[in-house]
Structure formats: structure tokens, C-alpha cells
C-alpha atoms as a PDB file:
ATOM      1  CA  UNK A   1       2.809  -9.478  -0.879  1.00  0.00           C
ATOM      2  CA  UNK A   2       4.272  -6.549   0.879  1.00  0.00           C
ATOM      3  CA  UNK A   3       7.276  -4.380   0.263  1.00  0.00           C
ATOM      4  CA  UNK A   4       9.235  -1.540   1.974  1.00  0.00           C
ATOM      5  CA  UNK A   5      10.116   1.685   0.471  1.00  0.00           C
ATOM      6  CA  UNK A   6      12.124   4.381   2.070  1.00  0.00           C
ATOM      7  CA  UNK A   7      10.674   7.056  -0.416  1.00  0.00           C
ATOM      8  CA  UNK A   8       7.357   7.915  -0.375  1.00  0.00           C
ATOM      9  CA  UNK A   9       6.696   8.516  -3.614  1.00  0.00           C
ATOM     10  CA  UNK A  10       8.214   4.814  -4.801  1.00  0.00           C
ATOM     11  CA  UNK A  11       5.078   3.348  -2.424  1.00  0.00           C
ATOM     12  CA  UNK A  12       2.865   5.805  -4.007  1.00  0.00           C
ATOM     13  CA  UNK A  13       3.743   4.322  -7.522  1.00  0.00           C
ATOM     14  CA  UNK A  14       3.978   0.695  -6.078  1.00  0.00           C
ATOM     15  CA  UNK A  15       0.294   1.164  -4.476  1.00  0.00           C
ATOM     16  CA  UNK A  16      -1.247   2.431  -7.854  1.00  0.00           C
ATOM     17  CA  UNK A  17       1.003  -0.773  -9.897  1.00  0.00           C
ATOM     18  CA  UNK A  18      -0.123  -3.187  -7.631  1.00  0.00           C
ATOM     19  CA  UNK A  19      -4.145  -2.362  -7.839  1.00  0.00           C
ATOM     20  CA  UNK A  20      -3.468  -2.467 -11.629  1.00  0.00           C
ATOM     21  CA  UNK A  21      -2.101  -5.879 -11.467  1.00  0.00           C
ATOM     22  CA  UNK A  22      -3.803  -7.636  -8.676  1.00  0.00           C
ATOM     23  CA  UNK A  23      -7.275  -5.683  -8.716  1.00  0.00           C
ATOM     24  CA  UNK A  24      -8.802  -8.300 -10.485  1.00  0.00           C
ATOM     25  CA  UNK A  25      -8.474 -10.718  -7.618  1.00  0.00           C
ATOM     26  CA  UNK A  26     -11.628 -10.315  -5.506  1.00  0.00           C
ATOM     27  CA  UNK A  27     -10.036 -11.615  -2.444  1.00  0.00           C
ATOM     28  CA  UNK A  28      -7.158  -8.633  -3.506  1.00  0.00           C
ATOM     29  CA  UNK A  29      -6.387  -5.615  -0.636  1.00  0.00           C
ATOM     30  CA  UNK A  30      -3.910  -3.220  -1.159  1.00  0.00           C
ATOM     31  CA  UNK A  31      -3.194  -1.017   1.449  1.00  0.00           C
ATOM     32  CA  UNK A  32      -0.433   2.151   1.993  1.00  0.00           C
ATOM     33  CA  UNK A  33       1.078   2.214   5.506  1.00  0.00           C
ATOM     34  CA  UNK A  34       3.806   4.631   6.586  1.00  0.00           C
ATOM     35  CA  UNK A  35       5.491   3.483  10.234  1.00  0.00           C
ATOM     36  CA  UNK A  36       6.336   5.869  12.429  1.00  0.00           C
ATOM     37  CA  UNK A  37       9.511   6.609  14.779  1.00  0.00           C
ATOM     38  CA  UNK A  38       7.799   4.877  17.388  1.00  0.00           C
ATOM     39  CA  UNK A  39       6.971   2.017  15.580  1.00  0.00           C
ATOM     40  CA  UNK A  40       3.508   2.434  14.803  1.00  0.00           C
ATOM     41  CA  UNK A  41       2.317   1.815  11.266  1.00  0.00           C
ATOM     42  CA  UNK A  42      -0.686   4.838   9.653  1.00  0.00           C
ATOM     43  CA  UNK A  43      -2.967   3.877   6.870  1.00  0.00           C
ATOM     44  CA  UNK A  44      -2.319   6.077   3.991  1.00  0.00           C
ATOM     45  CA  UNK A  45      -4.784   4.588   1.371  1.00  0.00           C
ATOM     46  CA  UNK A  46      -6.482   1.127   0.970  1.00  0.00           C
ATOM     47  CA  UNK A  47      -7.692  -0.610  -2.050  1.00  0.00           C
ATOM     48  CA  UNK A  48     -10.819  -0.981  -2.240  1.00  0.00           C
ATOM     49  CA  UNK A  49     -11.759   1.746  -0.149  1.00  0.00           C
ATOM     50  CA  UNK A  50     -12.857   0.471   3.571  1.00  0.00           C
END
């Protein structure tokens, strides 16, 4: 599942809704990107941790 969000804040809350739903999946990874102006996508936070 992914989604797009152009404020921040709305993937902040998405991030913490979707490790509340999904965390009980052991295959389950959530993870927070933010892309750039050039394209290239950041890791904000992952679920579990790395």
C-alpha cells in the first residue's frame, strides 16, 4: 500500500495509522519517504526500525 501526501503532517498521521493497523502483520514495513525536487526519495522513518 502506498499513498501520496502533499502535507507533511497528513504522512506523519498516515505513518503512525498505518503501524496501528497493519503492525500486526509480521511481513508488515511501513516506511516515510519525502521526494525531493530532483526526484530523489529520503527516508524519514521506517517501521520497524532498520
Amino acid at each position: 500500500m502506498q499513498g501520496a501526501w502533499a502535507i507533511r503532517e497528513i504522512g506523519e498521521l498516515k505513518f503512525r495509522s498505518w503501524i496501528v493497523s497493519y503492525g500486526g502483520i509480521s511481513e508488515a514495513r511501513v516506511v516515510l519517504t519525502e521526494r525531493g525536487v530532483d526526484g530523489v526519495e529520503k527516508v524519514l522513518k521506517e517501521w520497524p526500525e532498520a
